[in-house]
N, C-alpha and C. Protein backbone atom coordinates (compact mmCIF):
# COMPACT_ATOMS: atom_id res chain seq x y z
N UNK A 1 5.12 -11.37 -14.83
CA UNK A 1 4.00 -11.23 -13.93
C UNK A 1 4.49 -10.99 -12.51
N UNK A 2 3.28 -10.42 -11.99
CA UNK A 2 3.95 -10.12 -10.66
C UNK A 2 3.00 -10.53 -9.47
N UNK A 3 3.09 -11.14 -7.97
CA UNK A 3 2.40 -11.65 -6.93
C UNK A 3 2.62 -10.74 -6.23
N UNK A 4 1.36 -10.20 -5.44
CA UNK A 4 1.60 -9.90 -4.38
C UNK A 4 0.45 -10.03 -2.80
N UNK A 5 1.65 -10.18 -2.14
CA UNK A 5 0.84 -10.78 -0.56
C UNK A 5 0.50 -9.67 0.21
N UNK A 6 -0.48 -9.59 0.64
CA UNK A 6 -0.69 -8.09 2.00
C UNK A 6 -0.84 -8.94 2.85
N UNK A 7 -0.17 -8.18 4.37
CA UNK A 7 -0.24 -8.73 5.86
C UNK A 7 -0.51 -7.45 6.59
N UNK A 8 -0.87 -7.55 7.62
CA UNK A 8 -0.76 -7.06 8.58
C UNK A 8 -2.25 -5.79 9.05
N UNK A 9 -3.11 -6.27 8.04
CA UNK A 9 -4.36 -5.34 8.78
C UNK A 9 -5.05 -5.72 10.10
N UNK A 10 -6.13 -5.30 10.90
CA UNK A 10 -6.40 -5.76 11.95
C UNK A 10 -7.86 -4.65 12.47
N UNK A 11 -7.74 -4.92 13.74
CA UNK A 11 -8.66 -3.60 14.51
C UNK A 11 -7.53 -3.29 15.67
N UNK A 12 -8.08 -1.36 15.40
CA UNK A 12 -7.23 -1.05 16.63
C UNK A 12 -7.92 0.35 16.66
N UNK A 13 -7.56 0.86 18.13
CA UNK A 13 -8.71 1.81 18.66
C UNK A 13 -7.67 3.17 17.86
N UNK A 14 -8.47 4.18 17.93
CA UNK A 14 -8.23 5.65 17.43
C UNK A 14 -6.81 5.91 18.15
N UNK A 15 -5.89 6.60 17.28
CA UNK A 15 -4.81 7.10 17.96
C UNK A 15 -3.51 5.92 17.84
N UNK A 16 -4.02 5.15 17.48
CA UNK A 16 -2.98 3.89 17.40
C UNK A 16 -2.33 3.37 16.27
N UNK A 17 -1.59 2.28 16.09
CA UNK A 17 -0.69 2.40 14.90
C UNK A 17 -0.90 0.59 14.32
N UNK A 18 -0.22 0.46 12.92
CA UNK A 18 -0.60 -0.43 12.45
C UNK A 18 0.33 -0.50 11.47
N UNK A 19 1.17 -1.54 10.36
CA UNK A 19 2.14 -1.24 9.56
C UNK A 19 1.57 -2.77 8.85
N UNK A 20 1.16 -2.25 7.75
CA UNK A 20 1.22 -3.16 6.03
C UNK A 20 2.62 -3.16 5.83
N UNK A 21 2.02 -4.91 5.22
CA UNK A 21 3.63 -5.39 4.64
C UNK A 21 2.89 -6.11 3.13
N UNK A 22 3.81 -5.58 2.07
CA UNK A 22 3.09 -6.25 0.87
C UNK A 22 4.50 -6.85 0.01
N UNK A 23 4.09 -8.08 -0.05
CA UNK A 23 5.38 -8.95 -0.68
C UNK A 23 5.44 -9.05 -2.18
N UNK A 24 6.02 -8.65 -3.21
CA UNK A 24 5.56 -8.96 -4.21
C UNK A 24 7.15 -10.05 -4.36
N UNK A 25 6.64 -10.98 -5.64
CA UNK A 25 7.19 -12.32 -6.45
C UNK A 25 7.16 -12.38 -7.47
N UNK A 26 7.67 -12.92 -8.39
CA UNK A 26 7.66 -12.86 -9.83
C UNK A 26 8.70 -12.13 -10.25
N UNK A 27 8.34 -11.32 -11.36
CA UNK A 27 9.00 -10.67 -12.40
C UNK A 27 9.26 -9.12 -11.51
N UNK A 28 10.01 -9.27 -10.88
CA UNK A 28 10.11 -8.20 -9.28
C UNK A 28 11.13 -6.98 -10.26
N UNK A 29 12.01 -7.15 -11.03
CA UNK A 29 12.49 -6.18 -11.45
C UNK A 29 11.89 -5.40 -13.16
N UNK A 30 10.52 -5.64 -12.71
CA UNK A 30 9.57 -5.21 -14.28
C UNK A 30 8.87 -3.84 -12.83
N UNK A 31 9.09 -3.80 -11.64
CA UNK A 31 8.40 -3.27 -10.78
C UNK A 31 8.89 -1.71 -10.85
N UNK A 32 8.31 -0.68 -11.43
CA UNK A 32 8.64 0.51 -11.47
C UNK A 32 8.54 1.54 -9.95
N UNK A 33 6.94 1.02 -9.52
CA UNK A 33 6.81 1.79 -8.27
C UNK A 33 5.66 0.66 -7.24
N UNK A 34 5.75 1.18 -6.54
CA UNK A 34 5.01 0.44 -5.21
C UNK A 34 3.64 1.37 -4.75
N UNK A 35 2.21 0.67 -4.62
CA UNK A 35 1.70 1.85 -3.36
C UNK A 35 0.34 1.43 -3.01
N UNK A 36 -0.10 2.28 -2.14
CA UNK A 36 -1.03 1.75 -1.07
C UNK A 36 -2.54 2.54 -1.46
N UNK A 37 -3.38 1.48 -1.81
CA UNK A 37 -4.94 2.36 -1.96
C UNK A 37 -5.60 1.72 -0.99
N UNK A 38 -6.88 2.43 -0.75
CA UNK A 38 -7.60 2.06 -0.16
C UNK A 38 -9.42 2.23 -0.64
N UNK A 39 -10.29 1.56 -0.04
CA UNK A 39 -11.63 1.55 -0.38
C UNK A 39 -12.33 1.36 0.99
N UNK A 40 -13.22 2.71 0.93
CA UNK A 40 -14.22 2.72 2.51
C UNK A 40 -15.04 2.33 1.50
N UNK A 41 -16.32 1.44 2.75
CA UNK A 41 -17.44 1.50 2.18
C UNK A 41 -18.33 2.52 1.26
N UNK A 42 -18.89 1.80 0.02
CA UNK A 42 -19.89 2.80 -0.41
C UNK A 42 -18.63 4.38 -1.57
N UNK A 43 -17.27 3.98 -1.08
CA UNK A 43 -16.40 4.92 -1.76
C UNK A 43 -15.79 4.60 -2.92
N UNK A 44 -14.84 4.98 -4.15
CA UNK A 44 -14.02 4.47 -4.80
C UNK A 44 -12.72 4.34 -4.25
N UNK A 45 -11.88 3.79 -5.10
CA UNK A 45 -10.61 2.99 -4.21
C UNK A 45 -9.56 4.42 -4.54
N UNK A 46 -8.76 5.05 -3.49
CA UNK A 46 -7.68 6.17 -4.06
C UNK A 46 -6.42 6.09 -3.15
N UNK A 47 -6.16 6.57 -3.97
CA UNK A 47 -4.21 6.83 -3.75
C UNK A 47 -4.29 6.74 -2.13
N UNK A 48 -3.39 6.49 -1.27
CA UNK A 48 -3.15 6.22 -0.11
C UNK A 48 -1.63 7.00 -0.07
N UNK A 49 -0.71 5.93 -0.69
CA UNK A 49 1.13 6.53 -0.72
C UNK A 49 1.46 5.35 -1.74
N UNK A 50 2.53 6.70 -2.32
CA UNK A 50 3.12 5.63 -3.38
C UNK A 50 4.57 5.88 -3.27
N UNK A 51 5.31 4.34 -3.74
CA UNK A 51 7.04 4.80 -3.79
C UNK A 51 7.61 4.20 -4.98
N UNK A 52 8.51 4.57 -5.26
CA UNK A 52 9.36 4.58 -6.51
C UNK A 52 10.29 3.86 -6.41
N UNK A 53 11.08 3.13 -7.66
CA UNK A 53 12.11 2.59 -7.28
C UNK A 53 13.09 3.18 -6.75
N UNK A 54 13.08 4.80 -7.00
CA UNK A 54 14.31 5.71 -6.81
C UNK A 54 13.87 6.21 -5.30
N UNK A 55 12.71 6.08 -5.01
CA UNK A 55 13.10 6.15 -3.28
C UNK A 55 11.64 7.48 -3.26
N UNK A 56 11.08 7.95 -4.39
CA UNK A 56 10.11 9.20 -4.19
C UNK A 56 9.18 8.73 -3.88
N UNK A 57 8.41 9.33 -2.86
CA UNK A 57 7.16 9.07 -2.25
C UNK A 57 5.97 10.18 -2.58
N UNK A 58 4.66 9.76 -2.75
CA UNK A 58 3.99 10.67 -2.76
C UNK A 58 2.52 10.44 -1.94
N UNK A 59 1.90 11.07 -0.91
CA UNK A 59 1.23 10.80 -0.14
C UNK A 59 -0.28 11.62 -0.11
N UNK A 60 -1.67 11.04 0.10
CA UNK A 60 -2.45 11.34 0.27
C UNK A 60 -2.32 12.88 0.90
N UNK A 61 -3.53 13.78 0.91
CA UNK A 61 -3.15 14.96 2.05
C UNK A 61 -4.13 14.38 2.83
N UNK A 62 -4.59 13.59 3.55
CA UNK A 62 -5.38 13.11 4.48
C UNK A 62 -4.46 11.95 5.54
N UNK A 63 -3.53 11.58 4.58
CA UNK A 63 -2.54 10.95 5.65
C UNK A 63 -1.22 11.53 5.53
N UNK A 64 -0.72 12.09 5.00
CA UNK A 64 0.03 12.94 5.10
C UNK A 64 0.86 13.59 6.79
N UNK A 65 2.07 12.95 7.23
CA UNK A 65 2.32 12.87 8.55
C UNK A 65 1.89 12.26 9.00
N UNK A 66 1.17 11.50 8.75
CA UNK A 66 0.77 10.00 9.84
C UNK A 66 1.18 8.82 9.47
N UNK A 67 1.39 8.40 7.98
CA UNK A 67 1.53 7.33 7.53
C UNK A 67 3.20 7.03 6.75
N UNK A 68 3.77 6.51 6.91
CA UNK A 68 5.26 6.37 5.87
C UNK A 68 5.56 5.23 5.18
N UNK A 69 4.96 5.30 3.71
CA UNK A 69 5.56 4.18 2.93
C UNK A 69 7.06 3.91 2.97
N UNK A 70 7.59 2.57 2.87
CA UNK A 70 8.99 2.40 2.57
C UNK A 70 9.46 1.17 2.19
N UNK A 71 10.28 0.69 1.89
CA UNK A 71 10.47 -0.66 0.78
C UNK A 71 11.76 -0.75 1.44
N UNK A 72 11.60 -2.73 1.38
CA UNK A 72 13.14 -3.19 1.49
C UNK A 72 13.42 -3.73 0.45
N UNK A 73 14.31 -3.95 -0.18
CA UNK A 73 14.31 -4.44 -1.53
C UNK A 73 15.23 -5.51 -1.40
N UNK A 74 15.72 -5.66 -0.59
CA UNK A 74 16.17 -7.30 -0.17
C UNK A 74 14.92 -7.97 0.13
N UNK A 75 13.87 -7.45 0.69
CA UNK A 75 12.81 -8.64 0.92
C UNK A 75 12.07 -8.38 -0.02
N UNK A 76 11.92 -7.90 -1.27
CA UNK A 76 11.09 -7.67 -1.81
C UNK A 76 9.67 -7.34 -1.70
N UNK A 77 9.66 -6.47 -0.65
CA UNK A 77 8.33 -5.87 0.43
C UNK A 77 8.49 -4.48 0.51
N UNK A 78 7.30 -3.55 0.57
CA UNK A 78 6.84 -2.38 1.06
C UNK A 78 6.07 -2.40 1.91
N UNK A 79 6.60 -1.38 2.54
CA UNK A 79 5.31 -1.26 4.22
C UNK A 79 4.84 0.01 4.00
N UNK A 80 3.51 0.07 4.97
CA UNK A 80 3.02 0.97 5.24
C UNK A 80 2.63 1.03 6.77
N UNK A 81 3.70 2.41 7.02
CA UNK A 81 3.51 2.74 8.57
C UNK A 81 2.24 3.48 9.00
N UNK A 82 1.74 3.03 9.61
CA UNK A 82 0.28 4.21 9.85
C UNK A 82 0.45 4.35 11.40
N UNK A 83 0.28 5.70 11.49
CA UNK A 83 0.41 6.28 13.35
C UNK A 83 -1.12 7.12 13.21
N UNK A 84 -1.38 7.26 14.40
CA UNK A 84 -2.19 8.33 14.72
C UNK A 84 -3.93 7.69 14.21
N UNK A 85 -3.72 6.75 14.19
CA UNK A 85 -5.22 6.32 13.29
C UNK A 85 -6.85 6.40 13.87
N UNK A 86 -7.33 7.32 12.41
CA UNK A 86 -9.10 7.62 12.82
C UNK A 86 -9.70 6.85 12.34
N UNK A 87 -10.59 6.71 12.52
CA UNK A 87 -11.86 6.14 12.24
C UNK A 87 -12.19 6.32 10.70
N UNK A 88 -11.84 7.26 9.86
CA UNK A 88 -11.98 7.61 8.64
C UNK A 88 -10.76 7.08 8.09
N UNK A 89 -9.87 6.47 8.26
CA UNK A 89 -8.88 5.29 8.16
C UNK A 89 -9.41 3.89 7.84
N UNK A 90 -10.44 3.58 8.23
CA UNK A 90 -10.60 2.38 8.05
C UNK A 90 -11.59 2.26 6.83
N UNK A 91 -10.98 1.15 6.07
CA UNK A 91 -11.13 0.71 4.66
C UNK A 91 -10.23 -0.59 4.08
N UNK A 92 -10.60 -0.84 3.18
CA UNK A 92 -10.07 -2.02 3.03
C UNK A 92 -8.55 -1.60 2.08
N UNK A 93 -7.20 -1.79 2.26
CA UNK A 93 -6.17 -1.35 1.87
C UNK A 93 -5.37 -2.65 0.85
N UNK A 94 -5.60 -1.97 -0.53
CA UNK A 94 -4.57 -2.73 -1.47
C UNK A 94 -3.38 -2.17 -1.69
N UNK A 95 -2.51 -3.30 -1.89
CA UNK A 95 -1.09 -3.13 -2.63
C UNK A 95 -1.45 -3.24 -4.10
N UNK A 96 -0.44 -1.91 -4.47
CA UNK A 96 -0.54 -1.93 -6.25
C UNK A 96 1.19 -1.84 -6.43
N UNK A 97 1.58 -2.73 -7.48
CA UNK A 97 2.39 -2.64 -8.02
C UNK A 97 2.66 -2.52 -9.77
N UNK A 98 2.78 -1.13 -10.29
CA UNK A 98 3.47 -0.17 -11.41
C UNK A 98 4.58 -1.08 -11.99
N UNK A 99 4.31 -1.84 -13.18
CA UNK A 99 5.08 -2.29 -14.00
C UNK A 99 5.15 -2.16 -15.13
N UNK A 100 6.28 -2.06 -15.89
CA UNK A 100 7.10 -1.77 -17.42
C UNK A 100 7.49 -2.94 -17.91
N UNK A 101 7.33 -3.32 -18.92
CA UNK A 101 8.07 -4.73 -19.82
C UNK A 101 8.12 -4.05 -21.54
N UNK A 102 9.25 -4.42 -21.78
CA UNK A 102 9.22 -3.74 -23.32
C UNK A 102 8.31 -4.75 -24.02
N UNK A 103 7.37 -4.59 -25.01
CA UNK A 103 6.82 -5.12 -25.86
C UNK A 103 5.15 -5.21 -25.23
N UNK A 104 5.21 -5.11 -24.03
CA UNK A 104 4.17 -5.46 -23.10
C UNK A 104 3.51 -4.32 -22.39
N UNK A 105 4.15 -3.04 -22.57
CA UNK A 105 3.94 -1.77 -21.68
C UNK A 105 3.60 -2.15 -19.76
N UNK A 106 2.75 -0.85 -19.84
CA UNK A 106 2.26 -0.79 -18.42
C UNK A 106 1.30 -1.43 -17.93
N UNK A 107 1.65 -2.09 -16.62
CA UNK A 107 0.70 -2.77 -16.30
C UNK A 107 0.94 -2.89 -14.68
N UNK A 108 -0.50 -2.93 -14.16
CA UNK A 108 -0.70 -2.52 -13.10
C UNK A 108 -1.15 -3.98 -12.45
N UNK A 109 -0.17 -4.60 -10.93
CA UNK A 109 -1.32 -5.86 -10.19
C UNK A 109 -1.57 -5.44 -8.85
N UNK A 110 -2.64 -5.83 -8.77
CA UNK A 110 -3.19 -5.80 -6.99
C UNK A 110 -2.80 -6.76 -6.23
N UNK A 111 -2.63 -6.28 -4.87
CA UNK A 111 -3.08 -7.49 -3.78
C UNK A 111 -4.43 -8.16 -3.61
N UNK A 112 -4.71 -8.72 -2.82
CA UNK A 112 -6.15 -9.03 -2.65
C UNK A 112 -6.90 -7.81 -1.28
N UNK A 113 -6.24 -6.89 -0.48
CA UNK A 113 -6.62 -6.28 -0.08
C UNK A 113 -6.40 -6.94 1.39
N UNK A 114 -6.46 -6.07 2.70
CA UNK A 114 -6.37 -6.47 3.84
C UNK A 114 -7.19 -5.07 4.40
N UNK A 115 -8.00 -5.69 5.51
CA UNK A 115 -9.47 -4.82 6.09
C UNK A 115 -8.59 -4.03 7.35
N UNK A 116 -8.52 -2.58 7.25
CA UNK A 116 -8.03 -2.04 8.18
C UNK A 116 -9.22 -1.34 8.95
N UNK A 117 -9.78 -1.59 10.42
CA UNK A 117 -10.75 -1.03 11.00
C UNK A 117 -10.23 -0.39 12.76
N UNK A 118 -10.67 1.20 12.32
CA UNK A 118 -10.34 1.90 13.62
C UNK A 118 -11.58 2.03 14.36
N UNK A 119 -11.60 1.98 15.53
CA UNK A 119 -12.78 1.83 16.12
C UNK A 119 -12.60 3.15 16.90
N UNK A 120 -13.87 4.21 17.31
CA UNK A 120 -13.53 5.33 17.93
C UNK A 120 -13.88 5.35 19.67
């Protein structure tokens, strides 16, 4: 099984920056890939950025140059850098962590989510 903690959402005005930190615990090497969704009001929850154990990233085209997933794997944490932030940014942002166990397959855990709000 796997835990994981989100930090670091907040309010901050348009144009400004903000960096998720998501801790995961547990069974940390069942962890295939790392990544960041999000949910606006009234929307479904979608891909944000995702990373791999091998280091591949793959990114929204709406944040795309603004945002940079990246993982320390001594702390057992991924961040998410966000620059440049609109107003269509703000949503509530989960950590998902992509896991493999033989006998057990794929299986996917969330964070509990952290409220990111840009004000214009």
């Amino acid at each position: 099984q796997v835990q994981l903690v989100e930090s670091g959402g907040g309010l901050v005005q348009a144009g400004g920056s903000l960096r998720l930190s998501c801790e995961a615990s547990g069974n940390i090497f069942s962890i295939n890939a790392m990544g960041w969704y999000r949910q606006a009001p009234g929307k479904q929850r979608d891909l944000v950025a995702r990373i791999t154990t091998g280091g591949s990233t793959n990114y929204a085209d709406s944040v795309k140059g603004r945002f940079t997933i990246s993982r320390d794997n001594a702390k057992n944490t991924a961040y998410l850098q966000m620059n440049s932030l609109k107003p269509e940014d703000t949503a509530v942002y989960y950590c998902n962590a992509e896991t493999y166990l033989p006998f057990y397959g794929k299986r996917d855990y969330w964070g509990q989510g952290t409220q990111v709000t840009v004000s214009s």
